[in-house]
N, C-alpha and C. Protein backbone atom coordinates (compact mmCIF):
# COMPACT_ATOMS: atom_id res chain seq x y z
N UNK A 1 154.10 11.22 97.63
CA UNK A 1 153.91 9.79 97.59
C UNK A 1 155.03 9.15 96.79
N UNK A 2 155.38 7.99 97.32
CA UNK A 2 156.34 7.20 96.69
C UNK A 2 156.35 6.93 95.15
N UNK A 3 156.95 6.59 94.30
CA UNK A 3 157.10 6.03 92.85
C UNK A 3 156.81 4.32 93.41
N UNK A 4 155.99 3.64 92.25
CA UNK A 4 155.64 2.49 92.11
C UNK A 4 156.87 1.81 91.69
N UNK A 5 157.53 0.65 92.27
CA UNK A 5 158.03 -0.22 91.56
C UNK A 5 158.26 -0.80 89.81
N UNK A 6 158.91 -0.89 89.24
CA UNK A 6 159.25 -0.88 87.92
C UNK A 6 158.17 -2.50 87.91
N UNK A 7 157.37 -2.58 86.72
CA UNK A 7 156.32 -3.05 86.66
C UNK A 7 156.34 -4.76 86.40
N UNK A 8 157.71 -5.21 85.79
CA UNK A 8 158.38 -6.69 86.23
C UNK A 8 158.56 -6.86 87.95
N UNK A 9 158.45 -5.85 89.19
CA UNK A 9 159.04 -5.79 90.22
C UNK A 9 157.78 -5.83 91.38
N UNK A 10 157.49 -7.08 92.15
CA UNK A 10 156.85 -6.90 92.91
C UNK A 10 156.08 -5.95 93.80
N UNK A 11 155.31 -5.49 94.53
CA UNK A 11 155.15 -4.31 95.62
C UNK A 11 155.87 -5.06 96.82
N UNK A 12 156.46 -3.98 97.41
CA UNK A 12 157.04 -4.61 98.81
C UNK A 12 155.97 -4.57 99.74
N UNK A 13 155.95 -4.62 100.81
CA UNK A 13 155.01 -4.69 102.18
C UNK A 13 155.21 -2.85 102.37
N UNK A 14 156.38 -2.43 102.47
CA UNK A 14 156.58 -0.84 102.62
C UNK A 14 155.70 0.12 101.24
N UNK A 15 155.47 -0.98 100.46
CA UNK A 15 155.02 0.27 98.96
C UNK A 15 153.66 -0.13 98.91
N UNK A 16 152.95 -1.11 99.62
CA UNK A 16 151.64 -0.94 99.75
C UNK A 16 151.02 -0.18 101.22
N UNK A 17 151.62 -0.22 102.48
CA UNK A 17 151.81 0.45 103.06
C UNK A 17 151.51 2.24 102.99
N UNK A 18 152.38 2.41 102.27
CA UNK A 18 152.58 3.79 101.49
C UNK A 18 151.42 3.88 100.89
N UNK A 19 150.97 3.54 99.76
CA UNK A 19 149.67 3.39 98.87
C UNK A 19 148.61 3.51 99.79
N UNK A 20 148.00 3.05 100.93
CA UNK A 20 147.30 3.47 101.62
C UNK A 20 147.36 4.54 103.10
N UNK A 21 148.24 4.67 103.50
CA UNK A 21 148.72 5.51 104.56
C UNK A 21 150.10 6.78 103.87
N UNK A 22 149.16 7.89 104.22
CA UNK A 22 149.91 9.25 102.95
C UNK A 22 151.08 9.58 104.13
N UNK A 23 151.83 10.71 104.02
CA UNK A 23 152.46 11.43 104.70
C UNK A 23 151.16 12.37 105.37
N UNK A 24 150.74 12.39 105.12
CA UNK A 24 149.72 13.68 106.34
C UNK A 24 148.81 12.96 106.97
N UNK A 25 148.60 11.74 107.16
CA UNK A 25 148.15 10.85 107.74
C UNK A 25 149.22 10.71 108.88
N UNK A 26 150.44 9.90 108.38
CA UNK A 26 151.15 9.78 109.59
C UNK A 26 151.61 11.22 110.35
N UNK A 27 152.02 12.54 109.87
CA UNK A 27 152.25 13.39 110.41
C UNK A 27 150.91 13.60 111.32
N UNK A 28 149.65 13.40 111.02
CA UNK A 28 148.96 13.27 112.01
C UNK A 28 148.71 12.83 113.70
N UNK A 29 148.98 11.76 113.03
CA UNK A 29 149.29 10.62 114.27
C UNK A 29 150.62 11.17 114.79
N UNK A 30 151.69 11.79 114.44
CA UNK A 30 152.62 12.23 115.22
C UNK A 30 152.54 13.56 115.91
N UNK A 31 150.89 14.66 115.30
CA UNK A 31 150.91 15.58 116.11
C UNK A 31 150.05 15.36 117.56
N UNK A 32 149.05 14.43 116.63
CA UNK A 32 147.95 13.76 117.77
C UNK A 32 148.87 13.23 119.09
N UNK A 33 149.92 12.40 118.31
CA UNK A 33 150.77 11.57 119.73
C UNK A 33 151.53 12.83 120.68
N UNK A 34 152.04 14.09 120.41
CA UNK A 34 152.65 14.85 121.03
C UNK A 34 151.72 15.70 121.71
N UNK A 35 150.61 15.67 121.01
CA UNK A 35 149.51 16.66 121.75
C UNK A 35 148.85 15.98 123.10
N UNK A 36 148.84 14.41 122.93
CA UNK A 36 148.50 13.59 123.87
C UNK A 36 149.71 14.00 125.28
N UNK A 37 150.60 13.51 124.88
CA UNK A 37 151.46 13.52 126.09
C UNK A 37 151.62 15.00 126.73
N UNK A 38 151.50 15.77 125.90
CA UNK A 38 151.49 17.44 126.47
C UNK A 38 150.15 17.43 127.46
N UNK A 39 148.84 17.13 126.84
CA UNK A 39 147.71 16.93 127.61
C UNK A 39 147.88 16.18 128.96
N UNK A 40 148.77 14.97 129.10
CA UNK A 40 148.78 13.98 130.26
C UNK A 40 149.64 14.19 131.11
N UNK A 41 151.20 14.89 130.11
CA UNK A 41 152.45 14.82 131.25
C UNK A 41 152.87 16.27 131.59
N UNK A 42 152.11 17.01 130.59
CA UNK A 42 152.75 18.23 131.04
C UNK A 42 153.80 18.39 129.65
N UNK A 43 154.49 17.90 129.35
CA UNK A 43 155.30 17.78 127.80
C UNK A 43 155.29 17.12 126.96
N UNK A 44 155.58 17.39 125.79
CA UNK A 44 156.23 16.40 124.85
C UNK A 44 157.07 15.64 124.54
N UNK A 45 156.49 14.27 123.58
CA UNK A 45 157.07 13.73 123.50
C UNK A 45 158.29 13.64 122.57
N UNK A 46 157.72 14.73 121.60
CA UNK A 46 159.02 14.96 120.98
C UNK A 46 158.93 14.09 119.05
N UNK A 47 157.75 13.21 119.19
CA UNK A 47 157.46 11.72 118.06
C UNK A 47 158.16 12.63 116.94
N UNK A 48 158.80 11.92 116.13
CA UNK A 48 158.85 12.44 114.45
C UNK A 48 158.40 11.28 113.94
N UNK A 49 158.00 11.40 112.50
CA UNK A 49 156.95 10.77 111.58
C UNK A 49 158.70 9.68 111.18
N UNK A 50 160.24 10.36 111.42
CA UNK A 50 160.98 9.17 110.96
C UNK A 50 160.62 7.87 112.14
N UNK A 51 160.73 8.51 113.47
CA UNK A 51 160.63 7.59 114.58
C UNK A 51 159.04 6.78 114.79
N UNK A 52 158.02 7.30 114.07
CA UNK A 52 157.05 6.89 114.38
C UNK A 52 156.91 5.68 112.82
N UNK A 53 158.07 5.34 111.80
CA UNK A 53 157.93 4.84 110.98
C UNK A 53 158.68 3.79 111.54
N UNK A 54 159.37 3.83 111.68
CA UNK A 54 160.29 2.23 112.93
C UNK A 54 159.45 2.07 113.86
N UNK A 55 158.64 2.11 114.49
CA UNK A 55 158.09 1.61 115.34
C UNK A 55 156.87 1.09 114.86
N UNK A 56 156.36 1.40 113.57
CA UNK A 56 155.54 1.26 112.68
C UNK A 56 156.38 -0.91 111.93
N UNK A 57 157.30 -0.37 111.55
CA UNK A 57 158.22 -1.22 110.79
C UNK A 57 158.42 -2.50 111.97
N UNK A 58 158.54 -2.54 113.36
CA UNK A 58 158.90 -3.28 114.17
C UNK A 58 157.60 -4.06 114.96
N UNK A 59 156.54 -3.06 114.52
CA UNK A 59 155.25 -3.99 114.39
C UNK A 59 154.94 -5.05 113.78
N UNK A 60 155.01 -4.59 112.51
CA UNK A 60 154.91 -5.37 110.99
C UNK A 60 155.42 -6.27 111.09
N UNK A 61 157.17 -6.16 111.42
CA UNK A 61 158.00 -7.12 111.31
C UNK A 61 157.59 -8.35 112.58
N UNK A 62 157.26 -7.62 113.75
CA UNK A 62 156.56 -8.56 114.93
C UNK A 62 155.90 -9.62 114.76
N UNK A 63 154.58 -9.11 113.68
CA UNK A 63 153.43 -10.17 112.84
C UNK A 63 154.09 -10.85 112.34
N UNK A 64 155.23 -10.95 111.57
CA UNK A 64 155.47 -11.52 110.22
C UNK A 64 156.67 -12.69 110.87
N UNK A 65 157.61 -12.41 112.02
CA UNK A 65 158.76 -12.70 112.16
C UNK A 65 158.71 -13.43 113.48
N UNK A 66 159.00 -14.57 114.10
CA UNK A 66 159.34 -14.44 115.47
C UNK A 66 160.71 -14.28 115.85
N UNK A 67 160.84 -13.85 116.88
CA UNK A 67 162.60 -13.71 117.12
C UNK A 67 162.57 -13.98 119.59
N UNK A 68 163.44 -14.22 119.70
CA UNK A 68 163.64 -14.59 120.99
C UNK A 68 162.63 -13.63 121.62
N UNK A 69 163.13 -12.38 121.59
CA UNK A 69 162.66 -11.48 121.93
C UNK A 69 162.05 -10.56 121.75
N UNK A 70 161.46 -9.15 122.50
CA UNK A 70 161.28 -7.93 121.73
C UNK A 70 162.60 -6.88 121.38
N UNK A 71 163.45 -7.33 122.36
CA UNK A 71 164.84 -6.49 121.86
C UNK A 71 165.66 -6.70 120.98
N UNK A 72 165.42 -7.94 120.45
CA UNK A 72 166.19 -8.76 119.20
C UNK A 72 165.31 -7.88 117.93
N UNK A 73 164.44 -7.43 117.82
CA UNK A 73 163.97 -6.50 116.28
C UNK A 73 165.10 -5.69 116.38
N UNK A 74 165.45 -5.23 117.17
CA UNK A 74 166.36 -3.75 116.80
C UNK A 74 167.52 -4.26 116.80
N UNK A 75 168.12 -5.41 117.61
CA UNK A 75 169.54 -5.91 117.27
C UNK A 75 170.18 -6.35 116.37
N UNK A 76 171.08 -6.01 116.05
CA UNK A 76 172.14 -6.39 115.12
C UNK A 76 173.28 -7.42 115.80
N UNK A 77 173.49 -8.75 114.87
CA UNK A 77 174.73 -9.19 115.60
C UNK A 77 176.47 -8.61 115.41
N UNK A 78 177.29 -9.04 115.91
CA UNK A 78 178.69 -8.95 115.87
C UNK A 78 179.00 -7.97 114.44
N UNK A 79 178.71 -9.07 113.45
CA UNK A 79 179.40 -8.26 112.20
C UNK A 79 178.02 -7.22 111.74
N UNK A 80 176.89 -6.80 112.13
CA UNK A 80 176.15 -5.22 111.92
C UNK A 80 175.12 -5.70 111.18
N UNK A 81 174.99 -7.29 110.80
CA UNK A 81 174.17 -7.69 109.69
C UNK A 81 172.78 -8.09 111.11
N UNK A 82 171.75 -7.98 110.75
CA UNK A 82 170.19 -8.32 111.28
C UNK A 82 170.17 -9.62 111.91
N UNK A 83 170.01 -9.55 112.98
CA UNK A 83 169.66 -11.10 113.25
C UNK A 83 168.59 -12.27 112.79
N UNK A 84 169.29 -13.17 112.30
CA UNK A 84 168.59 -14.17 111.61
C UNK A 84 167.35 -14.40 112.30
N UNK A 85 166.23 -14.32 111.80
CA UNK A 85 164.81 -14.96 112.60
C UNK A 85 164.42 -15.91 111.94
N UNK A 86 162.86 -16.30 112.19
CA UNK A 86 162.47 -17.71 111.78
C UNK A 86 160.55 -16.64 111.91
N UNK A 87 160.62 -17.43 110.36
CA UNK A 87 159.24 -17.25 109.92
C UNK A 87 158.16 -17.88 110.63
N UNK A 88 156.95 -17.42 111.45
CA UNK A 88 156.20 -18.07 112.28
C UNK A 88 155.37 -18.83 111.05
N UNK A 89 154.97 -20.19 111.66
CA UNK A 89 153.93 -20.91 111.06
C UNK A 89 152.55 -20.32 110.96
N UNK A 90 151.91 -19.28 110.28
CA UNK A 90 150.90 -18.92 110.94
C UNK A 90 149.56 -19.64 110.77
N UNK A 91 149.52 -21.05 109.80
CA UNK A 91 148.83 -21.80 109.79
C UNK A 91 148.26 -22.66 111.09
N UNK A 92 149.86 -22.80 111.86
CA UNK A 92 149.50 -23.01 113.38
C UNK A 92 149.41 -22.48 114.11
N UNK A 93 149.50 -21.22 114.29
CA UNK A 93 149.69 -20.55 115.75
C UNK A 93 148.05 -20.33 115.35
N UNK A 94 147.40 -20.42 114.35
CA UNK A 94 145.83 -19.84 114.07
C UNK A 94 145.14 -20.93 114.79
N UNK A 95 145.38 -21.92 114.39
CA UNK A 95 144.65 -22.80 114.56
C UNK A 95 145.28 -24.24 116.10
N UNK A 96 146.21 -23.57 116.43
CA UNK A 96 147.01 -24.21 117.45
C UNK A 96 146.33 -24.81 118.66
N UNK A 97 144.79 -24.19 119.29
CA UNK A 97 144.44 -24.41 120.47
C UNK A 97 143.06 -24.44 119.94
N UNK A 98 142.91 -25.12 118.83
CA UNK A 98 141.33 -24.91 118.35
C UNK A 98 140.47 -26.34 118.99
N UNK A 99 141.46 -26.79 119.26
CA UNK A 99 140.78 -28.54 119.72
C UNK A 99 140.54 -29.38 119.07
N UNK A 100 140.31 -28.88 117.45
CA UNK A 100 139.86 -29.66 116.11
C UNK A 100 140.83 -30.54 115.68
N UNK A 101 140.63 -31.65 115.04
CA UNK A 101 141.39 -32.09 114.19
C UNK A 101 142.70 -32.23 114.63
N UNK A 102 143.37 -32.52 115.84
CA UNK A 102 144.87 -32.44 115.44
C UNK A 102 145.02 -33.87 116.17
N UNK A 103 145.72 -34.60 115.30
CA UNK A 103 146.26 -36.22 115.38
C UNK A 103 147.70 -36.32 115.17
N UNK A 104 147.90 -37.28 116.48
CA UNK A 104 149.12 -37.80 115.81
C UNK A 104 149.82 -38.23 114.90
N UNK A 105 150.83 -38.05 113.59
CA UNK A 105 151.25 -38.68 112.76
C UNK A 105 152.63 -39.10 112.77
N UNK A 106 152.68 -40.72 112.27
CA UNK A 106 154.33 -41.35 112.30
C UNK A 106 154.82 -41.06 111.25
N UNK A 107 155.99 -40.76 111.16
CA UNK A 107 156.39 -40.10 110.20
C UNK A 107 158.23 -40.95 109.94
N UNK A 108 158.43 -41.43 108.89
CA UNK A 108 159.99 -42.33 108.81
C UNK A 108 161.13 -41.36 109.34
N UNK A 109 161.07 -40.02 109.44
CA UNK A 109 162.41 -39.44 109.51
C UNK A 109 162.03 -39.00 110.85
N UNK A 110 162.67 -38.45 111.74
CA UNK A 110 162.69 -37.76 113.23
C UNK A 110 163.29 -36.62 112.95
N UNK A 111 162.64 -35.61 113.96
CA UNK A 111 162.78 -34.08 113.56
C UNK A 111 162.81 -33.37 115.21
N UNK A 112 163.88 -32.25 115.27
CA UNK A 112 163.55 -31.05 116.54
C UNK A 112 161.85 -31.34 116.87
N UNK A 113 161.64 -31.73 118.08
CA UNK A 113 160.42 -31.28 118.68
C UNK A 113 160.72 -29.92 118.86
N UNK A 114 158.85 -28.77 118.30
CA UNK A 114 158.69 -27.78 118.33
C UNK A 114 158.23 -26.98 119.53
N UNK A 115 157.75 -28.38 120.92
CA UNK A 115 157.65 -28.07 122.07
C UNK A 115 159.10 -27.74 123.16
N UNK A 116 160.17 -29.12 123.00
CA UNK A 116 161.15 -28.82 123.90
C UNK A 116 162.46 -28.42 123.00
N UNK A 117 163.22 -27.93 123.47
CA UNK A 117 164.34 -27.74 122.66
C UNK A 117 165.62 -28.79 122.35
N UNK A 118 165.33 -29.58 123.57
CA UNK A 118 166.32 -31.05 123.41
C UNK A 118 165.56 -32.35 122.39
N UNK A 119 164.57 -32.39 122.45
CA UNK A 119 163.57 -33.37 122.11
C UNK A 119 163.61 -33.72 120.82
N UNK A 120 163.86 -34.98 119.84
CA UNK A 120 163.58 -35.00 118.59
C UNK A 120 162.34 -36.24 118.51
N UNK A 121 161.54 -36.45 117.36
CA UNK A 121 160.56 -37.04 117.54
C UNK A 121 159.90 -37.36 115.67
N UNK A 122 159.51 -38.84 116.06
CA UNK A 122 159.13 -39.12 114.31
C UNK A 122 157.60 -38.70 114.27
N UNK A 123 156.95 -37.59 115.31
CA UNK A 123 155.83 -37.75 115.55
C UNK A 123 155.13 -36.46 115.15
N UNK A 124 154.44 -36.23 114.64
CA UNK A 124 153.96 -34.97 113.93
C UNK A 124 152.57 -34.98 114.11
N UNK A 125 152.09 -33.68 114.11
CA UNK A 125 150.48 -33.07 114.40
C UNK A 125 150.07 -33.15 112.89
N UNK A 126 149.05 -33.82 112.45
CA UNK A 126 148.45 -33.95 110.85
C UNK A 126 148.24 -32.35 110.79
N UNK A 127 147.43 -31.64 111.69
CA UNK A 127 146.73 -30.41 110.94
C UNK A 127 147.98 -29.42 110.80
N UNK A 128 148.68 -29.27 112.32
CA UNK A 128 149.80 -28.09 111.89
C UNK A 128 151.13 -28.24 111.66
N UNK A 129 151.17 -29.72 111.37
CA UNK A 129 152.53 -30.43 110.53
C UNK A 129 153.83 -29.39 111.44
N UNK A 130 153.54 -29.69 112.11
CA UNK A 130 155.00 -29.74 113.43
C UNK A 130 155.19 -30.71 114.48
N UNK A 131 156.18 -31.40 114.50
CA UNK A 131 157.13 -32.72 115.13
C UNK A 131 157.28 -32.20 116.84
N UNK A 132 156.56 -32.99 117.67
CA UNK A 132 156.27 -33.04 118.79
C UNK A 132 156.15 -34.09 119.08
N UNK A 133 157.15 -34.65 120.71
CA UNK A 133 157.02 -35.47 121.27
C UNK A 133 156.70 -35.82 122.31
N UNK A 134 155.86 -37.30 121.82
CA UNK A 134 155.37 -38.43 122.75
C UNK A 134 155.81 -39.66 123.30
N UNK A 135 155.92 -39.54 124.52
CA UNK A 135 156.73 -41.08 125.27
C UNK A 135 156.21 -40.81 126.71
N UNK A 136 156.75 -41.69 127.06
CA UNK A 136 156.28 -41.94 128.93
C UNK A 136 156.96 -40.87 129.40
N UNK A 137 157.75 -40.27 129.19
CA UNK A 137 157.95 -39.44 130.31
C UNK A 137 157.42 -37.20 129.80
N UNK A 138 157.09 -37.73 128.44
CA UNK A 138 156.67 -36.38 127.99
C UNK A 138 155.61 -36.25 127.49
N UNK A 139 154.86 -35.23 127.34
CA UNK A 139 153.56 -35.11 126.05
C UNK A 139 153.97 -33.98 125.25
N UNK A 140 154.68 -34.00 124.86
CA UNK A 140 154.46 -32.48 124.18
C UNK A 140 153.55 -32.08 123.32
N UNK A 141 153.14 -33.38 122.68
CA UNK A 141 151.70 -33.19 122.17
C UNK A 141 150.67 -32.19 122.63
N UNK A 142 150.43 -32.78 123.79
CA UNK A 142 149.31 -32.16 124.42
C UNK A 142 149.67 -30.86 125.40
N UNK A 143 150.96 -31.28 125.46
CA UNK A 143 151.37 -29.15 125.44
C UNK A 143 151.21 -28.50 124.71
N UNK A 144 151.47 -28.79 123.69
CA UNK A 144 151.58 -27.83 122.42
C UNK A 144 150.18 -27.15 122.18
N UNK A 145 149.45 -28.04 122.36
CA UNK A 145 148.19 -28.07 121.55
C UNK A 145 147.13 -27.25 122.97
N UNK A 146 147.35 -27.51 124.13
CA UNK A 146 146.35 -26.81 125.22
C UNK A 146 146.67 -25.41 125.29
């Protein structure tokens, strides 16, 4: 098992992780997963507990992160550094299609609508405080929100 963080030093997401899921736990799940595919295909798959920890890691990061894609977790841009993502709201995506509570608000500054990508708008949802626009020829409001 891992060493704890020096005690001024937060736990990461990986060191609580660890703290509840041992090494013979996951070596488990990596004999279980090879014994599976031997049972179904005739062979193995070959899993190691390193490969079954990235795919572990690209979960996590899934919940936590949105990014364009699913192939963008593993990409790297040009210069080798991670591609920049954007932290999901998860206050809204929870509560996004609940039907409750969500009103229009005017707001003095105009902001990216979170529905279209051209769209800016002084118009904001009170409950999940994201800028979506309304006019005659759009709702994004009521996209967003169905």
């Amino acid at each position: 098992m891992e060493d704890p963080p020096p005690q001024d030093t937060p736990y990461s997401a990986y060191h609580y992780f660890k703290k509840y899921v041992t090494d013979d736990m996951m070596q488990l799940v990596v004999d279980e997963t090879n014994l599976h595919s031997v049972q179904k295909s005739g062979s193995s798959l070959g899993v190691t507990c390193d490969e079954l920890q990235v795919v572990l890691d690209m979960f996590f990061r899934m919940g936590l992160v949105q990014m364009p894609s699913v192939r963008s977790y593993g990409e790297n841009d040009r210069q080798g550094k991670q591609k920049k993502a954007r932290v999901i709201n998860r206050r809204c995506s929870d509560v996004r299609k609940d039907g409750v509570g969500h009103s229009p608000m005017c707001n003095k500054v105009r902001n990216r609508c979170k529905n279209c990508p051209d769209g800016k708008s002084c118009v904001s949802c009170g409950k999940c405080n994201v800028y979506l626009c309304i006019n005659k020829d759009r709702n994004c409001f009521n996209e967003f929100h169905e």
